[in-house]
Protein backbone atom coordinates (compact mmCIF):
# COMPACT_ATOMS: atom_id res chain seq x y z
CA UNK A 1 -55.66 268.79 154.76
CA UNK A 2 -54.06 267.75 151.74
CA UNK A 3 -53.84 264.63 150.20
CA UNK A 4 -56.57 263.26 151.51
CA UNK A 5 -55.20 259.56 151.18
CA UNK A 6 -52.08 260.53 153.15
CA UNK A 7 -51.56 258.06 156.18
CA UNK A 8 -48.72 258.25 158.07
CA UNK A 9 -49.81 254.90 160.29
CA UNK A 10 -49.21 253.17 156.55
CA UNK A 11 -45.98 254.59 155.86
CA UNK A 12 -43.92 254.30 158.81
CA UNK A 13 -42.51 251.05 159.26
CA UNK A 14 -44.36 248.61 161.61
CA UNK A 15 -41.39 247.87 164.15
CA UNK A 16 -40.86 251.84 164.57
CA UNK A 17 -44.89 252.38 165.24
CA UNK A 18 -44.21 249.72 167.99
CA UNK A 19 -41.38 250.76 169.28
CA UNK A 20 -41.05 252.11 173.06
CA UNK A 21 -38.42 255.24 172.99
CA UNK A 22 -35.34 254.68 175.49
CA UNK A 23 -36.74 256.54 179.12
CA UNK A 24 -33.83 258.78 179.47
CA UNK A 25 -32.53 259.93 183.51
CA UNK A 26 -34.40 263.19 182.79
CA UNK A 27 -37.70 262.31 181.35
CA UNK A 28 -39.24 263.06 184.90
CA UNK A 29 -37.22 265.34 186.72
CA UNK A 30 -34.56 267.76 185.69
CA UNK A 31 -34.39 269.76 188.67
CA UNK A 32 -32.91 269.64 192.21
CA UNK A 33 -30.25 267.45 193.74
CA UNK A 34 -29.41 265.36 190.69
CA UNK A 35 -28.78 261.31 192.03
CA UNK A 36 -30.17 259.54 189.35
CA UNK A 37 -27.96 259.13 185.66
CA UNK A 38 -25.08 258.50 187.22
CA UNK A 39 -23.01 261.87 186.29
CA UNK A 40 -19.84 263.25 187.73
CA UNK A 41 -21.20 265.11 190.29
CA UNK A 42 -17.58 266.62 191.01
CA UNK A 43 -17.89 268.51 187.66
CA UNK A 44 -15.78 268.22 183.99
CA UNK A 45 -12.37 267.63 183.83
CA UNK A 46 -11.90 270.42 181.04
CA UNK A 47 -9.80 273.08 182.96
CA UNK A 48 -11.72 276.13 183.84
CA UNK A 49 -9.94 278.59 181.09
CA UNK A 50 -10.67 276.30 178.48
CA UNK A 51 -14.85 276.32 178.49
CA UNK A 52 -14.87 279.79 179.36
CA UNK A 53 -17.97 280.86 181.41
CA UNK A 54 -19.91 277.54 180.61
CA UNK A 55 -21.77 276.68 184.16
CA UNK A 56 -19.96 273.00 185.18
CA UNK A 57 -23.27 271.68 185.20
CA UNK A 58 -23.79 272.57 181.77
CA UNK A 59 -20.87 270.01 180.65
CA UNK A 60 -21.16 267.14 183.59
CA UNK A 61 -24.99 266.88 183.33
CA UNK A 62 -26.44 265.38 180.51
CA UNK A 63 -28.62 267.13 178.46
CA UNK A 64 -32.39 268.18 178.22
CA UNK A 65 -33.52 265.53 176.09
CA UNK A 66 -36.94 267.86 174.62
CA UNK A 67 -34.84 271.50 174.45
CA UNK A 68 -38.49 272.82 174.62
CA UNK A 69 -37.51 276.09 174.84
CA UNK A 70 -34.91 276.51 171.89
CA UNK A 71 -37.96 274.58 170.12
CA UNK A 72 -39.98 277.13 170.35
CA UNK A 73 -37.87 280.22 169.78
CA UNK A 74 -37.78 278.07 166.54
CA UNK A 75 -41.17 278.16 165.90
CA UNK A 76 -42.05 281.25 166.90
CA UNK A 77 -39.01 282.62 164.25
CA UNK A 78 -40.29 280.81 161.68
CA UNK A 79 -44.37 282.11 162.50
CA UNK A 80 -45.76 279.33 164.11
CA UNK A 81 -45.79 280.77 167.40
CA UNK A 82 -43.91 279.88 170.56
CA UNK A 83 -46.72 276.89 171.46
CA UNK A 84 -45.87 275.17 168.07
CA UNK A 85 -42.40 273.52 169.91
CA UNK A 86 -44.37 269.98 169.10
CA UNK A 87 -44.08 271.02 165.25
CA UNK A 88 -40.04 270.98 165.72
CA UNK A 89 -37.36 268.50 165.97
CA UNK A 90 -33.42 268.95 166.38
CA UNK A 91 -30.87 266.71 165.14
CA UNK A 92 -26.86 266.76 165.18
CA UNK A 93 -26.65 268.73 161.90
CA UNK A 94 -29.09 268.13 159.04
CA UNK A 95 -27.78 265.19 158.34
CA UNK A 96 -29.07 263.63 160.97
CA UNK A 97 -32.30 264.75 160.41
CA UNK A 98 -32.33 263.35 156.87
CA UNK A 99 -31.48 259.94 157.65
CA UNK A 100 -34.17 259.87 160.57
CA UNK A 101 -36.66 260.61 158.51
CA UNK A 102 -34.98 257.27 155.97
CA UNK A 103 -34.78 254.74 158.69
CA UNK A 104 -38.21 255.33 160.48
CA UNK A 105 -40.03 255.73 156.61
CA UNK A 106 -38.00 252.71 154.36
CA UNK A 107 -37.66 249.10 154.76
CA UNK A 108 -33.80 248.18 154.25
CA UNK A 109 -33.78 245.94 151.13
CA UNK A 110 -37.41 246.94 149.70
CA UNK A 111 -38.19 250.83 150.01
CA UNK A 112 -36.85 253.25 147.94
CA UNK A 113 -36.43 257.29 147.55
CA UNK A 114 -36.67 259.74 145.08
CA UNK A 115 -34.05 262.21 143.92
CA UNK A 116 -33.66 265.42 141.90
CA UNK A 117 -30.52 265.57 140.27
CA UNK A 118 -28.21 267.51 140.63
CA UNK A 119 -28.78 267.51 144.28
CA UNK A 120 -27.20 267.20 147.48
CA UNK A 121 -25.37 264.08 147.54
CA UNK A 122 -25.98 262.74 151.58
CA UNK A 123 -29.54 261.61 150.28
CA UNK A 124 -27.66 258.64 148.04
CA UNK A 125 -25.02 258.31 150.89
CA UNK A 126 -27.19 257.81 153.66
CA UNK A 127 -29.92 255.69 151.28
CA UNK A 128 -27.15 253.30 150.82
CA UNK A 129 -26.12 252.95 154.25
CA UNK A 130 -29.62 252.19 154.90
CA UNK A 131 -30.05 249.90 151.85
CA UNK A 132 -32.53 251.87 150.33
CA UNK A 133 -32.46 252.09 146.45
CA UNK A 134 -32.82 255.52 144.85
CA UNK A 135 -34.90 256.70 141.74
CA UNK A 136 -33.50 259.63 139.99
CA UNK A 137 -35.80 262.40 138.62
CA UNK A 138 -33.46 264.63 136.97
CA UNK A 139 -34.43 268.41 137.30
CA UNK A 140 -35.52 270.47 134.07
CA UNK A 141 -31.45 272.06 132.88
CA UNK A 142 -33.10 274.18 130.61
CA UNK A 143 -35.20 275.86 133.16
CA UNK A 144 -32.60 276.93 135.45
CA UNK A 145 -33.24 273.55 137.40
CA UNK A 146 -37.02 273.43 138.05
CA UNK A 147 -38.82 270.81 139.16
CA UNK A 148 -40.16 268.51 136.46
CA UNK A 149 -43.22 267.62 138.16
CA UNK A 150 -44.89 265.82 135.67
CA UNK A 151 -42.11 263.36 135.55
CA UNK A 152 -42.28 263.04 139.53
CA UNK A 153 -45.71 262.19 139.83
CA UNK A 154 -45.32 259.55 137.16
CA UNK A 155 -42.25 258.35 138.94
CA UNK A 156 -44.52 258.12 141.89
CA UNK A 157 -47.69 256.67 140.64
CA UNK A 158 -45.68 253.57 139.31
CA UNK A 159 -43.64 252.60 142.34
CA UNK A 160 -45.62 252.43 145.79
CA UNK A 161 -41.72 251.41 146.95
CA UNK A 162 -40.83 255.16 146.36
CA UNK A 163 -41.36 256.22 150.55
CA UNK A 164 -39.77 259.45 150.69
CA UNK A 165 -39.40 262.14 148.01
CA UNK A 166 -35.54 264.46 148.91
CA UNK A 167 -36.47 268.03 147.30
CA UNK A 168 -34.05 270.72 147.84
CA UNK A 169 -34.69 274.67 147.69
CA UNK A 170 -32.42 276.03 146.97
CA UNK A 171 -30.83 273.66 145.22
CA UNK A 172 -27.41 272.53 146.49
CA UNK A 173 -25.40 272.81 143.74
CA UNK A 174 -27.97 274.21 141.53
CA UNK A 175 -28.91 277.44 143.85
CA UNK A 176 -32.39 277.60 143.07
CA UNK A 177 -35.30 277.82 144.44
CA UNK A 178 -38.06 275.75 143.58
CA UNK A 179 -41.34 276.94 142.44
CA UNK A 180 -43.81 276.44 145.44
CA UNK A 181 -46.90 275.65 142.51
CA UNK A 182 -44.55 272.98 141.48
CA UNK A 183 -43.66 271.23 145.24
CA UNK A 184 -47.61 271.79 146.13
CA UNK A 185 -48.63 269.65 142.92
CA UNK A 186 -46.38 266.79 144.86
CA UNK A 187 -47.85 267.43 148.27
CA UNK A 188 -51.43 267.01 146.62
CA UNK A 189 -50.72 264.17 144.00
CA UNK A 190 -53.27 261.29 145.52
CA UNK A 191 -51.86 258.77 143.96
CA UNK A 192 -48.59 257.88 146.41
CA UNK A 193 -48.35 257.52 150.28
CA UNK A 194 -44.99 258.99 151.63
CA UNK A 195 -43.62 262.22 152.51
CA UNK A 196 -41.86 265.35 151.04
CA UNK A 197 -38.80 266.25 152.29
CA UNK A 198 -37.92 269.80 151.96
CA UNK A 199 -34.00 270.78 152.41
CA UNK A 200 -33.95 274.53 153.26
CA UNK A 201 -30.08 274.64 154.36
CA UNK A 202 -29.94 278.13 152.02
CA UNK A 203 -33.58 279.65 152.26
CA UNK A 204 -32.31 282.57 154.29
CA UNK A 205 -30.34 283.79 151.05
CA UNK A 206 -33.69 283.68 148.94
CA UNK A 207 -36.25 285.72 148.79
CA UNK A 208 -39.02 283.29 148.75
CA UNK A 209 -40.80 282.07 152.16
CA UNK A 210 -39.96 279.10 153.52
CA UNK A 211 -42.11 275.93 153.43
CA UNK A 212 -42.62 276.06 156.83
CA UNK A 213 -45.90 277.85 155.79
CA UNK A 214 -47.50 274.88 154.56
CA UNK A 215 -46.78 272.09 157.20
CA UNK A 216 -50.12 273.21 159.01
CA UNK A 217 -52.47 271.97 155.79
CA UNK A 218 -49.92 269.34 154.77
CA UNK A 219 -48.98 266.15 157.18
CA UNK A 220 -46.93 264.50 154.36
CA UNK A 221 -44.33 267.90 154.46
CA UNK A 222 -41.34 267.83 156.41
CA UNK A 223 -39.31 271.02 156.08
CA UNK A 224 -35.59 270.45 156.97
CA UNK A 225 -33.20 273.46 158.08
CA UNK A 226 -29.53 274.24 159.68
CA UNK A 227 -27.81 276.64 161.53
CA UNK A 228 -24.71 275.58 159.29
CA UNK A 229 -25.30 278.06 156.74
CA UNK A 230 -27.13 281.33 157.40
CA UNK A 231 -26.78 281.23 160.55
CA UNK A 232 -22.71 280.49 160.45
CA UNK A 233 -22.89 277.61 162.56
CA UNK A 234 -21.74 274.69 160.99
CA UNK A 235 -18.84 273.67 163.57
CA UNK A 236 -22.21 273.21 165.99
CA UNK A 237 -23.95 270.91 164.42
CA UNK A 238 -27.94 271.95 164.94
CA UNK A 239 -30.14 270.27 162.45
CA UNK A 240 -34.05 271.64 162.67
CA UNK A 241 -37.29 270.00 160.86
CA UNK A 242 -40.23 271.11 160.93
CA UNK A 243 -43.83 269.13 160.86
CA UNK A 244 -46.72 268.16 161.90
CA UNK A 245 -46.31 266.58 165.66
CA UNK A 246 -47.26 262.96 165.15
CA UNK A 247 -44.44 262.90 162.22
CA UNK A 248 -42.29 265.08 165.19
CA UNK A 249 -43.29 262.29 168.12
CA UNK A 250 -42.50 259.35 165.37
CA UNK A 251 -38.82 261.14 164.93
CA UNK A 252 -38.27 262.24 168.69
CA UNK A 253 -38.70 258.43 169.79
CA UNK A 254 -36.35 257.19 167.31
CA UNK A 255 -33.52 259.57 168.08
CA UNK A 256 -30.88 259.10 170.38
CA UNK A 257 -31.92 260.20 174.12
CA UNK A 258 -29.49 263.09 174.20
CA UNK A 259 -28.58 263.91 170.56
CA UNK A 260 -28.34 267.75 171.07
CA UNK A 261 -25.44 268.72 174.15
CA UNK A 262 -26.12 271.83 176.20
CA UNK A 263 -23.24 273.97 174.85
CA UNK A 264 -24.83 273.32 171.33
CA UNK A 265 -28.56 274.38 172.54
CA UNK A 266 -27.05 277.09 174.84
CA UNK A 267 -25.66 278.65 171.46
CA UNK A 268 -28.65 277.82 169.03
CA UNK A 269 -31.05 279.73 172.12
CA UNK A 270 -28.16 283.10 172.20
CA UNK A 271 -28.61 282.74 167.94
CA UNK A 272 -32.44 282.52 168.56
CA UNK A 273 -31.80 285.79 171.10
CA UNK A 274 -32.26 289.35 169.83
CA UNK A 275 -28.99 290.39 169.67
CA UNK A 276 -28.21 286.86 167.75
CA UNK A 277 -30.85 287.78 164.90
CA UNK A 278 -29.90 291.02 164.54
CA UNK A 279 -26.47 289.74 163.74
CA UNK A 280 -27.70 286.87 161.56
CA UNK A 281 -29.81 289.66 159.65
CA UNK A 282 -26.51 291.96 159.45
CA UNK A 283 -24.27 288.99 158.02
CA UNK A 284 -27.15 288.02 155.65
CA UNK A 285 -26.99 291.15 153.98
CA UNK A 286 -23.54 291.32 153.48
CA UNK A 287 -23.52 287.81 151.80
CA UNK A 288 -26.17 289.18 149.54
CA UNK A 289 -23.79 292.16 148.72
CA UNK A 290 -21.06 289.86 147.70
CA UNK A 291 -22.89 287.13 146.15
CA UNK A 292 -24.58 290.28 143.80
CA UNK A 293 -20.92 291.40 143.22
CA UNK A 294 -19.71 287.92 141.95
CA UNK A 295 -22.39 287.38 139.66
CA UNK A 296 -21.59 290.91 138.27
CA UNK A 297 -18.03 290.25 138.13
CA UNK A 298 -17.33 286.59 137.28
CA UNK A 299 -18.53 286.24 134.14
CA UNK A 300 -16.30 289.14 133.13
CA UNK A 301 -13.25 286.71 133.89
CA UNK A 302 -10.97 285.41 131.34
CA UNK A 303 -12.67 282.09 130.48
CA UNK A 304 -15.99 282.13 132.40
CA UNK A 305 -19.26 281.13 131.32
CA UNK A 306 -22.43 280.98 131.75
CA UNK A 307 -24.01 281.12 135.45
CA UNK A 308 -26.05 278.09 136.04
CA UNK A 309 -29.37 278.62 138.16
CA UNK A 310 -31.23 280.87 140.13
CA UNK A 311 -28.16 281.69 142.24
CA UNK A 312 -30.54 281.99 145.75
CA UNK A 313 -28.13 280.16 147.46
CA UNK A 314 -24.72 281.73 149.24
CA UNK A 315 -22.74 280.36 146.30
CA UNK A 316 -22.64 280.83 142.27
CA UNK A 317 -22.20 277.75 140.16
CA UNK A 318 -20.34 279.21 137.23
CA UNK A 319 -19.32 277.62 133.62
CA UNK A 320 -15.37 277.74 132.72
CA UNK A 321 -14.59 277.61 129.15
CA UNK A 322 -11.98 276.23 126.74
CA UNK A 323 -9.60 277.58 124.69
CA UNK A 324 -12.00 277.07 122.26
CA UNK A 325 -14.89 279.04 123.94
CA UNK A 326 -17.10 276.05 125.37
CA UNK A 327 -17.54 274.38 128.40
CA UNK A 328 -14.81 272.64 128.89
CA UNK A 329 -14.64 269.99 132.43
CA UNK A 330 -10.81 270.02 131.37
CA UNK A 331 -10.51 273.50 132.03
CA UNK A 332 -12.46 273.59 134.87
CA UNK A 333 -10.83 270.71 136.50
CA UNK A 334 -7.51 272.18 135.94
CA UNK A 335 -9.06 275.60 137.18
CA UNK A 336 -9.82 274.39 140.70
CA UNK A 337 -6.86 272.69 140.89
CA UNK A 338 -4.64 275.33 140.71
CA UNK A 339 -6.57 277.70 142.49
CA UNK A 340 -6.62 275.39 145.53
CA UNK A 341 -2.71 273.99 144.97
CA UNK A 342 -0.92 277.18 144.14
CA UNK A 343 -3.28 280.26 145.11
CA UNK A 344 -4.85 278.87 148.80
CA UNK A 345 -8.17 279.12 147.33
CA UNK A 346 -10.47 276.37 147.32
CA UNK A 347 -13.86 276.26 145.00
CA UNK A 348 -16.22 273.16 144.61
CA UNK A 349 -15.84 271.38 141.13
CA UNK A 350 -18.78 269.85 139.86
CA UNK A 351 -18.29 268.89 136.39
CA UNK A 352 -19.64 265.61 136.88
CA UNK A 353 -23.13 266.90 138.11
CA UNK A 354 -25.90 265.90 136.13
CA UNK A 355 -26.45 269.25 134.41
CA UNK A 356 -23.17 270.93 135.63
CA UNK A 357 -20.53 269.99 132.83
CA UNK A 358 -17.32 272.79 133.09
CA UNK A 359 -18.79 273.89 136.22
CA UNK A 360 -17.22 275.31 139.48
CA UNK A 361 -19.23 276.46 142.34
CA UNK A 362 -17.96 279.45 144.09
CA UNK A 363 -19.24 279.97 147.53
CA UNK A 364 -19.86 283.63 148.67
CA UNK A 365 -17.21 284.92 150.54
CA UNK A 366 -15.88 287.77 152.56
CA UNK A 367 -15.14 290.76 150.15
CA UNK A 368 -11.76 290.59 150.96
CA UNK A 369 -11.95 286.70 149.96
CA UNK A 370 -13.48 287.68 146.50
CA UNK A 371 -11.14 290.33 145.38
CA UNK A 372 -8.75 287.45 146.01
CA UNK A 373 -10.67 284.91 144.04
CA UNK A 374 -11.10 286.84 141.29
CA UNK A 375 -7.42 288.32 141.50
CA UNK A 376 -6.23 284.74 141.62
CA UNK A 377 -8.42 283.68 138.69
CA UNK A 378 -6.84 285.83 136.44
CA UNK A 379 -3.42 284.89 137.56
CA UNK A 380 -4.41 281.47 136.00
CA UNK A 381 -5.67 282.05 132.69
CA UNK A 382 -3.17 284.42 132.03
CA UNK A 383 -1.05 281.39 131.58
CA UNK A 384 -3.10 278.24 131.64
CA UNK A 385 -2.08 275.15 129.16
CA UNK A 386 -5.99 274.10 129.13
């Protein structure tokens, strides 16, 4: 396996290596009469009507605190096979997974990450709530945000501080996906102990195959994933990463005993079902439909520039122009606002992005929701002041 200096016994911090995970009610017996973690045994208070055909037990008892088998309908979707639920960890969104994979890795006060702008911003949020300083590698603008590899490694070479390494594909706001050359060259590099993050949130809208692939020759990978986005999901919260197990055992005894309820595994297990992918499959490739439609349609708009990236995501990030035909964050600024304030439409503005001046990012939507977007986007320009 690759790099062949990689310890993960060096990286993690001491106190976590030590540390004895909570014994939760149900790390012996889940079955049977259930005495033991001091539930209601009378059932919820939620009236009947409003849970629907939820089981009582499946809101008065607490959860399965392993959710082995949603683990490895995981795995098994993402070719690892059904036995690889040790390669897979859940968290309460994403999010939750990131910042696991922060607290057990940096020291508050002394470790630091590294960063790609433009990039998602919960790596900076959750570094500083963990006191963890951030180095910023910006990513290449002029090649539709790839990695600059050369200037990670070098990053990485002088600061044995740098821990963990936040690389997103695709790129949230960029929408691209990075080259997997370019991430492999940073799995390899010798000359740094710490891990690679991967954020996948939007690899179901590309076309190239996920990281997951690699975690089997690489221990210093982590692949991080959501049902948020592809899978439409995001009011559930259901954060996946995938690894290699002793990175999975270091995160499962740091989490919280019963981070992922049963009504939130019961639906990520009817996603993981047949019926559930063949629906996930069917809404994928209508997003791909629209998203094809606004990049053949937006930059025909009254003011719009160039598209920025690879677009791989389920979103276009989109230039808006002055009066006198160049980006202008004026224009753009003005643009959102008045699509959100007087047309009920609401965009992303990110015209303070590293790389993203006079941009808006336009996520793909229904094509109902387009042909309003675009309607309502000429409505503005056809009498905009800016």
């Amino acid at each position: 396996m690759s790099p062949k200096n990689f310890s993960l016994e060096a990286l993690i911090r001491p106190n976590i290596l030590k540390l004895k995970p909570y014994r939760c009610a149900r790390d012996d017996y889940s079955e049977g009469i259930l005495l033991d973690a001091n539930e209601n045994a009378f059932g919820p208070s939620v009236p009947a009507a409003a849970h629907h055909d939820l089981p009582d037990t499946l809101l008065a008892r607490y959860p399965d605190p392993y959710q082995r088998e949603l683990k490895a309908q995981l795995a098994d979707w993402r070719g690892l096979t059904r036995a690889a639920w040790d390669h897979v960890f859940l968290g309460v969104g994403s999010d939750e997974v990131l910042d696991i994979v922060m607290r057990v890795a940096c020291t508050p006060g002394t470790d630091k990450i590294l960063v790609c702008p433009p990039t998602y911003g919960m790596y900076t949020v959750s570094a500083d709530i963990n006191d963890v300083e951030v180095v910023k590698v910006p990513l290449d603008v002029d090649r539709a945000f790839a990695l600059d590899v050369d200037a990670v490694l070098k990053a990485l070479e002088a600061d044995a501080k740098i821990k963990v390494v936040f690389l997103c594909s695709p790129g949230n706001p960029t929408g691209s996906v990075l080259v997997e050359s370019d991430v492999r060259r940073i799995l390899d590099f010798d000359g740094w102990n710490g891990l690679v993050v991967m954020d996948e949130a939007y690899i179901d809208f590309a076309d190239q195959r996920s990281a997951v692939a690699l975690i089997k020759q690489y221990p210093n990978l982590l692949v991080s994933q959501t049902f948020s986005k592809s899978f439409g999901m995001a009011g559930v919260r259901l954060g996946v990463a995938y690894a290699q197990p002793p990175l999975i055992a270091v995160l499962s005894k740091t989490k919280a005993p019963y981070n992922i309820s049963n009504p939130t595994a019961q639906l990520g297990i009817a996603a993981m079902s047949p019926q559930g992918l063949s629906t996930f499959k069917t809404n994928i490739a209508a997003a791909k439909e629209q998203r094809a439609r606004l990049l053949r349609e937006l930059p025909k708009l009254p003011r719009a520039g160039k598209i920025l990236g690879t677009s791989d995501a389920n979103f276009v990030l989109i230039q808006v122009l002055g009066k006198d035909g160049r980006p202008c964050n004026a224009t753009a600024l003005a643009l959102y606002k008045a699509l959100a304030e007087e047309h009920k439409v609401v965009v992303r503005f990110r015209g303070n992005d590293y790389g993203c001046n006079a941009c808006v990012r336009v996520t793909v939507g229904t094509r109902e929701e387009v042909d309003y977007l675009l309607a309502k986007w000429r409505t503005h320009f056809a009498t905009a002041k800016v």
